[in-house]
PDB file of N, CA and C in Angstrom:
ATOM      1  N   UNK A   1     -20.568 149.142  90.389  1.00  0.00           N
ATOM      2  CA  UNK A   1     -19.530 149.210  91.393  1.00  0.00           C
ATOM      3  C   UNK A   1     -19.624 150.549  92.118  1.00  0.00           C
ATOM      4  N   UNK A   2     -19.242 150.450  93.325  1.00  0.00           N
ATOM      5  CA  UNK A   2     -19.717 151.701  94.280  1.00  0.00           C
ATOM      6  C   UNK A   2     -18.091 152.463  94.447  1.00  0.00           C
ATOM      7  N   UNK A   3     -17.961 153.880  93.903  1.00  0.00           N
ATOM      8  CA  UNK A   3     -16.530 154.248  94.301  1.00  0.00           C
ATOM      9  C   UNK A   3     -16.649 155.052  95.061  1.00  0.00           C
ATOM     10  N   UNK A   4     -15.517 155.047  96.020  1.00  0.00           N
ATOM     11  CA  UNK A   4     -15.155 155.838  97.703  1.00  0.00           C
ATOM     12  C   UNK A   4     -15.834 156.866  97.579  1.00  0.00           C
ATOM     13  N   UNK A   5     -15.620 157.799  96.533  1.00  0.00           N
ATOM     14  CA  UNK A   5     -16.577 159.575  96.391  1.00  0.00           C
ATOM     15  C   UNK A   5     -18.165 159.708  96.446  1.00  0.00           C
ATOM     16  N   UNK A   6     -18.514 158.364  95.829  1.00  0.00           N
ATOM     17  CA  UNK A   6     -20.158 158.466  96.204  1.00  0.00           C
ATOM     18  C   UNK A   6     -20.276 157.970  97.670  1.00  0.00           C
ATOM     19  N   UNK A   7     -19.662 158.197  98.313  1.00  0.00           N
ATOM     20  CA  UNK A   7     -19.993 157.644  99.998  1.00  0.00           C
ATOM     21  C   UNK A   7     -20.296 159.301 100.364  1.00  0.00           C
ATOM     22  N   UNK A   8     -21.365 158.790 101.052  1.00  0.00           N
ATOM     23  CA  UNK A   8     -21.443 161.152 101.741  1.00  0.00           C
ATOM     24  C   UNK A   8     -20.786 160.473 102.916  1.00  0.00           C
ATOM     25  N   UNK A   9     -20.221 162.418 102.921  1.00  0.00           N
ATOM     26  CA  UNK A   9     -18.855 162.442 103.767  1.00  0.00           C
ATOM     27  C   UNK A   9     -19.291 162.548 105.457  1.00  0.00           C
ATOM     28  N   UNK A  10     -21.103 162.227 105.926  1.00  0.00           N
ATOM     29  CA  UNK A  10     -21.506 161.686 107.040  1.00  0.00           C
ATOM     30  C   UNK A  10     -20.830 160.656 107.544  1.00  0.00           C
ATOM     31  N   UNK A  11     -21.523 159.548 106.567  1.00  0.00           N
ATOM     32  CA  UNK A  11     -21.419 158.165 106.915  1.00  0.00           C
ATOM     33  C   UNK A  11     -20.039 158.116 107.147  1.00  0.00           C
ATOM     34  N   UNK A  12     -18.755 158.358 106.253  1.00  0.00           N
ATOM     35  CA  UNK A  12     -17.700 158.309 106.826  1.00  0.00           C
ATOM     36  C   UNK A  12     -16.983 158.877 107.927  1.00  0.00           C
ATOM     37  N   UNK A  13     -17.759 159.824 108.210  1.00  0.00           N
ATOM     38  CA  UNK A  13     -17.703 160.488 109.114  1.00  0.00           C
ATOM     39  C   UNK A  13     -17.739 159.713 110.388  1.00  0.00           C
ATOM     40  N   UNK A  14     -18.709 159.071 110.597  1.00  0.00           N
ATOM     41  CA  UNK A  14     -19.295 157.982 111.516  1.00  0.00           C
ATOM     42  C   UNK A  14     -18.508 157.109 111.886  1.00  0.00           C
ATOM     43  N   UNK A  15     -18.102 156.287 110.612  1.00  0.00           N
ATOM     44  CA  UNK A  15     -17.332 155.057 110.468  1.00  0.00           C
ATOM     45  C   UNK A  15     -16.187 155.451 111.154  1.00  0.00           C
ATOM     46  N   UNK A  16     -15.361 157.087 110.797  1.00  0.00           N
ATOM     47  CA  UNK A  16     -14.057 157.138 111.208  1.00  0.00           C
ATOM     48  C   UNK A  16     -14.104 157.006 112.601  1.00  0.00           C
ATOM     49  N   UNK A  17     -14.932 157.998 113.638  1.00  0.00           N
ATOM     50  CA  UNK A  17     -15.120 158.331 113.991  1.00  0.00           C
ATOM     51  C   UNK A  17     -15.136 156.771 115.090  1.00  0.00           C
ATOM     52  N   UNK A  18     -15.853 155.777 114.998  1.00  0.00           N
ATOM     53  CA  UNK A  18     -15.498 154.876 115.713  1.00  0.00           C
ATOM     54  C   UNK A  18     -14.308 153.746 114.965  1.00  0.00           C
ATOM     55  N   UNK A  19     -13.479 153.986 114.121  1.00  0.00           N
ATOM     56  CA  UNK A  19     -11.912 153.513 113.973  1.00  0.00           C
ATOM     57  C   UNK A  19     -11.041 154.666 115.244  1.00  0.00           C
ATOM     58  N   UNK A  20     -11.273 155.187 114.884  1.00  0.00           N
ATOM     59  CA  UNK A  20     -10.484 156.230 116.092  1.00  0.00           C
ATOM     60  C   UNK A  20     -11.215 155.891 117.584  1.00  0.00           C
ATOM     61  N   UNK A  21     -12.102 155.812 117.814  1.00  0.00           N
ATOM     62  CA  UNK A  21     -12.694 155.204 119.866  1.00  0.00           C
ATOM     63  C   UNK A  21     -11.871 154.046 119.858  1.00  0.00           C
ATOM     64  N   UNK A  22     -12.191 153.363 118.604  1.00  0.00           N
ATOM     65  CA  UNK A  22     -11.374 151.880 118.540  1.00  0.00           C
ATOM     66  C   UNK A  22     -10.003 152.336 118.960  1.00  0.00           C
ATOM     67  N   UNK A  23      -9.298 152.689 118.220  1.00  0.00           N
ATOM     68  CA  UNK A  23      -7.610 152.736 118.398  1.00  0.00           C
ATOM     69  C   UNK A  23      -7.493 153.685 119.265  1.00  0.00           C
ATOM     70  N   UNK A  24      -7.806 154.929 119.130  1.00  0.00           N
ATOM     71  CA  UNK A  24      -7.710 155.476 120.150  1.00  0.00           C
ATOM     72  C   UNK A  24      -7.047 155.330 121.937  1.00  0.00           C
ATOM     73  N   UNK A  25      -8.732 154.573 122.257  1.00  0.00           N
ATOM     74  CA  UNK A  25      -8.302 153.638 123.338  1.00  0.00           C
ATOM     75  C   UNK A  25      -7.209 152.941 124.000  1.00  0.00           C
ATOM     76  N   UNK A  26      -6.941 152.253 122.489  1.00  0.00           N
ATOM     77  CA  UNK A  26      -5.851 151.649 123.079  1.00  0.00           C
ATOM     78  C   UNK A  26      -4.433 152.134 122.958  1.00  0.00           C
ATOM     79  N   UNK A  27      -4.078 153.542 122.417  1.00  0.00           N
ATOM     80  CA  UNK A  27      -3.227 154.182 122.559  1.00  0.00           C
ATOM     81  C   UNK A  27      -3.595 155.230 123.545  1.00  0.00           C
ATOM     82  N   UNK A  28      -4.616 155.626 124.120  1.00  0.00           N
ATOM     83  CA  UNK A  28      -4.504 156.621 125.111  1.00  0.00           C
ATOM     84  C   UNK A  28      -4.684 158.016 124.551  1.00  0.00           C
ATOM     85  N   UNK A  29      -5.047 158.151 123.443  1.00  0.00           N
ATOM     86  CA  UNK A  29      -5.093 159.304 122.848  1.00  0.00           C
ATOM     87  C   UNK A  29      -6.728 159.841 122.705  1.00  0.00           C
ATOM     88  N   UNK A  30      -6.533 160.883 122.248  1.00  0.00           N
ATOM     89  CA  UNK A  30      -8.073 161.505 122.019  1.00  0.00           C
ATOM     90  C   UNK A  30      -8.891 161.240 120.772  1.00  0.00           C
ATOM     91  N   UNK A  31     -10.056 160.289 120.705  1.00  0.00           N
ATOM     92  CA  UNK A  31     -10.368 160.271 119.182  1.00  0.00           C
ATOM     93  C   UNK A  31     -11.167 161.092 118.680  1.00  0.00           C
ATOM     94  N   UNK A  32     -12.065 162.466 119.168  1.00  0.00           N
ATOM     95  CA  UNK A  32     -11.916 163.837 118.713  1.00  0.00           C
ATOM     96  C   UNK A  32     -11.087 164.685 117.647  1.00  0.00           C
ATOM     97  N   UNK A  33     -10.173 163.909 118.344  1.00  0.00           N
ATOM     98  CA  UNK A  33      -8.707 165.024 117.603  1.00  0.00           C
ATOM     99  C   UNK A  33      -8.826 164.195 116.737  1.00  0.00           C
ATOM    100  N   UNK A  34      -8.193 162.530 116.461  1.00  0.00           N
ATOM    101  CA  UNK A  34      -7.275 161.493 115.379  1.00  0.00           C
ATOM    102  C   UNK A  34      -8.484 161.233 114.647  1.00  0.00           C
ATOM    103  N   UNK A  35     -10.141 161.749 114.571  1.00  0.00           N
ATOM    104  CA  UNK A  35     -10.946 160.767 113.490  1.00  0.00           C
ATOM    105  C   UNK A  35     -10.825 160.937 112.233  1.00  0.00           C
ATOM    106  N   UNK A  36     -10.490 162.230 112.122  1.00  0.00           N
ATOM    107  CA  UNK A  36     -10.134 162.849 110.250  1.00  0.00           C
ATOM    108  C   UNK A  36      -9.023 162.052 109.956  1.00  0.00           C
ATOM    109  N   UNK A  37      -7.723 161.066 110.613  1.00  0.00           N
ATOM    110  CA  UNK A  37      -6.943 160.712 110.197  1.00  0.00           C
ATOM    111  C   UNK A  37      -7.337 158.614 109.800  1.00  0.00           C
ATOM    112  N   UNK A  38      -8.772 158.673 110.260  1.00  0.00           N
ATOM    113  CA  UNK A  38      -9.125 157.430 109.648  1.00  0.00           C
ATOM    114  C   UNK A  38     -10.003 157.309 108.735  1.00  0.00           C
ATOM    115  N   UNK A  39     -10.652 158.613 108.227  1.00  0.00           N
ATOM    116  CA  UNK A  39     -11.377 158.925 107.362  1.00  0.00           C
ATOM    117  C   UNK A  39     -10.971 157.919 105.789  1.00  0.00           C
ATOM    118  N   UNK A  40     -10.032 158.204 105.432  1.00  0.00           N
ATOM    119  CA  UNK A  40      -9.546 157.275 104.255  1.00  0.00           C
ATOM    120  C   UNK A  40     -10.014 155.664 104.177  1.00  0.00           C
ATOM    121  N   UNK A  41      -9.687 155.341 105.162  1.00  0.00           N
ATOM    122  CA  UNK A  41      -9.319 153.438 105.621  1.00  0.00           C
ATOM    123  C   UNK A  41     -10.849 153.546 105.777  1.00  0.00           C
ATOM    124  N   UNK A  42     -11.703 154.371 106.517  1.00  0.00           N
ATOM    125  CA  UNK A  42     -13.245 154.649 106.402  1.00  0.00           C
ATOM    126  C   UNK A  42     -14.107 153.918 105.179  1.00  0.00           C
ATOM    127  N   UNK A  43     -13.346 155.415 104.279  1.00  0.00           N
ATOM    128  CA  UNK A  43     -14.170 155.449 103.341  1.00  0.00           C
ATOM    129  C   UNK A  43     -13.704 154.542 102.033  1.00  0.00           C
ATOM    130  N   UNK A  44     -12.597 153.509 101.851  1.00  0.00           N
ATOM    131  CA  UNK A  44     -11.998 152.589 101.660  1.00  0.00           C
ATOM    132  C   UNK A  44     -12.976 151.360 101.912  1.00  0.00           C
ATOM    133  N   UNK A  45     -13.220 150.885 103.360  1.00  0.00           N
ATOM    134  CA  UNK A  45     -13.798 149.689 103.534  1.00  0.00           C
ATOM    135  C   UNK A  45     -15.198 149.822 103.449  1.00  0.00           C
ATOM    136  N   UNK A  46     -15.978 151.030 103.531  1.00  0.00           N
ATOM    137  CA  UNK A  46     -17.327 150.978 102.844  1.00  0.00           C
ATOM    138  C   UNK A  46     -17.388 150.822 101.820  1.00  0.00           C
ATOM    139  N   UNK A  47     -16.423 151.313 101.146  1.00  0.00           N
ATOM    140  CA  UNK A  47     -16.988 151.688  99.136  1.00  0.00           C
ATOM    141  C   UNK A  47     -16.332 149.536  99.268  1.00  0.00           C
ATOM    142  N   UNK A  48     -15.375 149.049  99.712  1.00  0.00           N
ATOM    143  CA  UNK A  48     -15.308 147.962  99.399  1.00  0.00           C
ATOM    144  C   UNK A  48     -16.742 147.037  99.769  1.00  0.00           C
ATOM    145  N   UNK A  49     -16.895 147.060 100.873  1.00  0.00           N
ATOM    146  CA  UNK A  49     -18.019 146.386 101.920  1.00  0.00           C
ATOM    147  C   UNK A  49     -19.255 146.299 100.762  1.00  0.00           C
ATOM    148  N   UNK A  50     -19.900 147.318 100.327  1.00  0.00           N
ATOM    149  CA  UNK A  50     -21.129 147.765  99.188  1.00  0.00           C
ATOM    150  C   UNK A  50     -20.623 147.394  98.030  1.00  0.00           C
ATOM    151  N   UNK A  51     -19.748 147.192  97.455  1.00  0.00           N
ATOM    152  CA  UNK A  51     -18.919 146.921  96.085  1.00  0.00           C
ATOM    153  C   UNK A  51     -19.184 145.027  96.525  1.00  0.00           C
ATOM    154  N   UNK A  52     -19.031 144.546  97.533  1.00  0.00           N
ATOM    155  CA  UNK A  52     -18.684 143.357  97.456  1.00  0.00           C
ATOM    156  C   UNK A  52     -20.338 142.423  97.895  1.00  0.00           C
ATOM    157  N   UNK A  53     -21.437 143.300  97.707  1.00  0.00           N
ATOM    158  CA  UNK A  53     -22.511 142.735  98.580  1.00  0.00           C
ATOM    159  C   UNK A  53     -23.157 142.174  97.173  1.00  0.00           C
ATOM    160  N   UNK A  54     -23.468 140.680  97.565  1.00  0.00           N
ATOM    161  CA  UNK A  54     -24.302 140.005  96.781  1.00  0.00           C
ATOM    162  C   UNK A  54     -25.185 139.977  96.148  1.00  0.00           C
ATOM    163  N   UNK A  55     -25.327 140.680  95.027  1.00  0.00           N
ATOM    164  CA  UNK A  55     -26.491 140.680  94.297  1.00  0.00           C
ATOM    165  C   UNK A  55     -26.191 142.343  94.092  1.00  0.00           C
ATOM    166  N   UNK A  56     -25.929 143.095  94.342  1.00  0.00           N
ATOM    167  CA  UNK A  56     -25.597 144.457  94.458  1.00  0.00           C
ATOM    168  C   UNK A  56     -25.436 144.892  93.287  1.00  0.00           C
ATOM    169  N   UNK A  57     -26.360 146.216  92.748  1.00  0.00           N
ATOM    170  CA  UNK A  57     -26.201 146.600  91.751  1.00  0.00           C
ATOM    171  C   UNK A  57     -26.509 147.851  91.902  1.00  0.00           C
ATOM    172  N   UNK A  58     -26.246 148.986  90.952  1.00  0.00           N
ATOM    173  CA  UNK A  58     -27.167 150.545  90.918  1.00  0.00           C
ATOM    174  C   UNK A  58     -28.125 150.618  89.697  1.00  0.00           C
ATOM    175  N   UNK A  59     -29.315 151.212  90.409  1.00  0.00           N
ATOM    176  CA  UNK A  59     -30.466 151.818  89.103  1.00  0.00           C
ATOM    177  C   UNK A  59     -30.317 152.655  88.613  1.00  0.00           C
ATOM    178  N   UNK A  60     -30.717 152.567  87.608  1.00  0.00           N
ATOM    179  CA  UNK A  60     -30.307 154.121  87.307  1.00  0.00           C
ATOM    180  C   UNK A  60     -31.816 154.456  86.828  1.00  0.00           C
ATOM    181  N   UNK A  61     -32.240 155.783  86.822  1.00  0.00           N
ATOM    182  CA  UNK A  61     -33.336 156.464  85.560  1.00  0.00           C
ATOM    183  C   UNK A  61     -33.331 157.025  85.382  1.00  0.00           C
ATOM    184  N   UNK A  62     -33.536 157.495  84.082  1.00  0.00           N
ATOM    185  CA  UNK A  62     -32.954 158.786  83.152  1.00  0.00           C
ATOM    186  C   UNK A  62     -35.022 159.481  83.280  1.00  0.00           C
ATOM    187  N   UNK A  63     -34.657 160.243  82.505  1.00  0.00           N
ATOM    188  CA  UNK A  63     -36.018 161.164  82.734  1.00  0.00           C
ATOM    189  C   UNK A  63     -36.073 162.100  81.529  1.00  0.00           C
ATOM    190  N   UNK A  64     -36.474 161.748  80.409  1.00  0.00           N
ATOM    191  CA  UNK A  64     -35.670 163.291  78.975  1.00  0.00           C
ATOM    192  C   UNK A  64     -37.054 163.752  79.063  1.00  0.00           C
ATOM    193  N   UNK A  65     -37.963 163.472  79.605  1.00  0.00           N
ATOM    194  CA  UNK A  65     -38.932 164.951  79.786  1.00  0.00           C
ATOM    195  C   UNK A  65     -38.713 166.053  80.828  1.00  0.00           C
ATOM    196  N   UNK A  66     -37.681 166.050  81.910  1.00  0.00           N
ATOM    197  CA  UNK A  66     -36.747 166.584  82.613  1.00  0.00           C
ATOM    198  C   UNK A  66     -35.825 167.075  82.716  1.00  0.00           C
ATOM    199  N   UNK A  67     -35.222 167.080  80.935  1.00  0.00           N
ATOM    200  CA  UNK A  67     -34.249 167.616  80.954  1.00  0.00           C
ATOM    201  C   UNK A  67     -33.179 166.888  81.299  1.00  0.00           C
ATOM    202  N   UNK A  68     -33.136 165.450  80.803  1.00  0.00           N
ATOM    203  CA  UNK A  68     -32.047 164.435  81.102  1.00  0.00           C
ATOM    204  C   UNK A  68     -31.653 163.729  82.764  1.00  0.00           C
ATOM    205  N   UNK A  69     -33.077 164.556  83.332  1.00  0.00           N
ATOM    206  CA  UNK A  69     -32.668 164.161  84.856  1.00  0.00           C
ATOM    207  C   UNK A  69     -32.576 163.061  84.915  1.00  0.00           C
ATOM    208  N   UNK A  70     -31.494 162.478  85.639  1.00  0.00           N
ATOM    209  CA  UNK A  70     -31.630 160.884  86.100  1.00  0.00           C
ATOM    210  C   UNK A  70     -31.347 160.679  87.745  1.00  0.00           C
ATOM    211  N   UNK A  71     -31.693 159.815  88.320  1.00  0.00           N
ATOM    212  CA  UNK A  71     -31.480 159.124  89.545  1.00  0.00           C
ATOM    213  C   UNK A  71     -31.359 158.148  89.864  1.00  0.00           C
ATOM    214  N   UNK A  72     -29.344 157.832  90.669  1.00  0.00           N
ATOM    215  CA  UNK A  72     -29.328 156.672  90.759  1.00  0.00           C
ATOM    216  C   UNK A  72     -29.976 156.035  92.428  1.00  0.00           C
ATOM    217  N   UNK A  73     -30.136 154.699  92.747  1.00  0.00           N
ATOM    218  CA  UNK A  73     -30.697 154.304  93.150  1.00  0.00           C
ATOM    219  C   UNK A  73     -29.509 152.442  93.751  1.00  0.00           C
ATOM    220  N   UNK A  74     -29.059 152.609  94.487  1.00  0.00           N
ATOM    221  CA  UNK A  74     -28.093 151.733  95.101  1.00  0.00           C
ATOM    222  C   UNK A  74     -29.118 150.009  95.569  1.00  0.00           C
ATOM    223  N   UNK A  75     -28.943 149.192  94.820  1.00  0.00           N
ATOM    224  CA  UNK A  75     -30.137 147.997  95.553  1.00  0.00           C
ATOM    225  C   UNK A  75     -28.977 147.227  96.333  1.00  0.00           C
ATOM    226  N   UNK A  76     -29.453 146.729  97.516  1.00  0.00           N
ATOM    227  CA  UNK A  76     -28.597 145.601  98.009  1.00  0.00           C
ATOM    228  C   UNK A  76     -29.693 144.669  98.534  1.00  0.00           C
ATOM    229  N   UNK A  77     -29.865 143.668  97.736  1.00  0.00           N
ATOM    230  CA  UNK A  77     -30.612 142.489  98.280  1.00  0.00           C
ATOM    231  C   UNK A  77     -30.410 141.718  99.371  1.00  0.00           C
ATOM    232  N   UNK A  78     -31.213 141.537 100.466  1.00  0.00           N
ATOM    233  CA  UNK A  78     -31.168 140.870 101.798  1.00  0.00           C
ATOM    234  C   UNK A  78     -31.344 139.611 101.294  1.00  0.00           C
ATOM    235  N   UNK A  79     -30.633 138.716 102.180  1.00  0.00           N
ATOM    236  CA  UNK A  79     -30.565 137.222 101.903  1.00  0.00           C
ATOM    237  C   UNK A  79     -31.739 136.841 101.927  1.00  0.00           C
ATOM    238  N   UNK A  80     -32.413 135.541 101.309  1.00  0.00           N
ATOM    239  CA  UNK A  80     -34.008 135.159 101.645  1.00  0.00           C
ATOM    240  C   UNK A  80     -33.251 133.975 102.418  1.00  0.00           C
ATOM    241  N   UNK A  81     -33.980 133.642 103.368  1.00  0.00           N
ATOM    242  CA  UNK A  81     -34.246 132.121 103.430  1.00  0.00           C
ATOM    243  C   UNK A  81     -34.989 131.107 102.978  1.00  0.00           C
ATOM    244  N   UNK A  82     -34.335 129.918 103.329  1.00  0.00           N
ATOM    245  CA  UNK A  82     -35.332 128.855 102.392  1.00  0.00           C
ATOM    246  C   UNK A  82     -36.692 128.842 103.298  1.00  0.00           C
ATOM    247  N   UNK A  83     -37.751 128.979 101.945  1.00  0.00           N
ATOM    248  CA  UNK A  83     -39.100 128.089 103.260  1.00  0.00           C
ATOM    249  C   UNK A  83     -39.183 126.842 102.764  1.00  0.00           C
ATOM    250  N   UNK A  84     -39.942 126.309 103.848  1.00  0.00           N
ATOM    251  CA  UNK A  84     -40.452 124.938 104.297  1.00  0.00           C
ATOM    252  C   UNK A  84     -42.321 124.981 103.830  1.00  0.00           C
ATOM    253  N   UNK A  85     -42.335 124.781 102.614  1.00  0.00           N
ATOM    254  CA  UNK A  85     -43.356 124.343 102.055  1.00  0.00           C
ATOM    255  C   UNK A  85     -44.295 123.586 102.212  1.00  0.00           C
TER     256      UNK A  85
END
């Protein structure tokens, strides 16, 4: 399961960033100023969005000739289609 804190604070960055052009707009306001205030609802519907993708899992690998290093590794499998054999 993917939680809100492993999202880097780019990508949400991004995401807010057009929730605010979005609303923004249609209140007339500046979304410059309001994107830090969608940052949450942001980083909320990604960690959900990746939490909810099919087949979705994390790798992990540990490494003890490293000194316990490990690295995780996020998979999200793309749909296949059927072939025609």
């Amino acid at each position: 399961m993917t939680t809100a804190k492993q999202i880097p604070d780019e990508v949400v960055e991004a995401a807010a960033r057009g929730l605010a052009r979005y609303n923004c707009d249609q209140w007339d306001n500046d979304p410059e100023r309001f994107w830090p205030h969608f940052a949450d609802q942001a980083r909320a519907a990604i960690a959900a969005a990746l939490s909810a993708w099919p087949g979705m899992h994390v790798h992990e690998t540990r490494r003890s000739w490293l000194g316990g290093f490990s690295e995780r590794e996020l998979m999200l499998p793309l749909p296949q289609e059927a072939r025609d054999e």
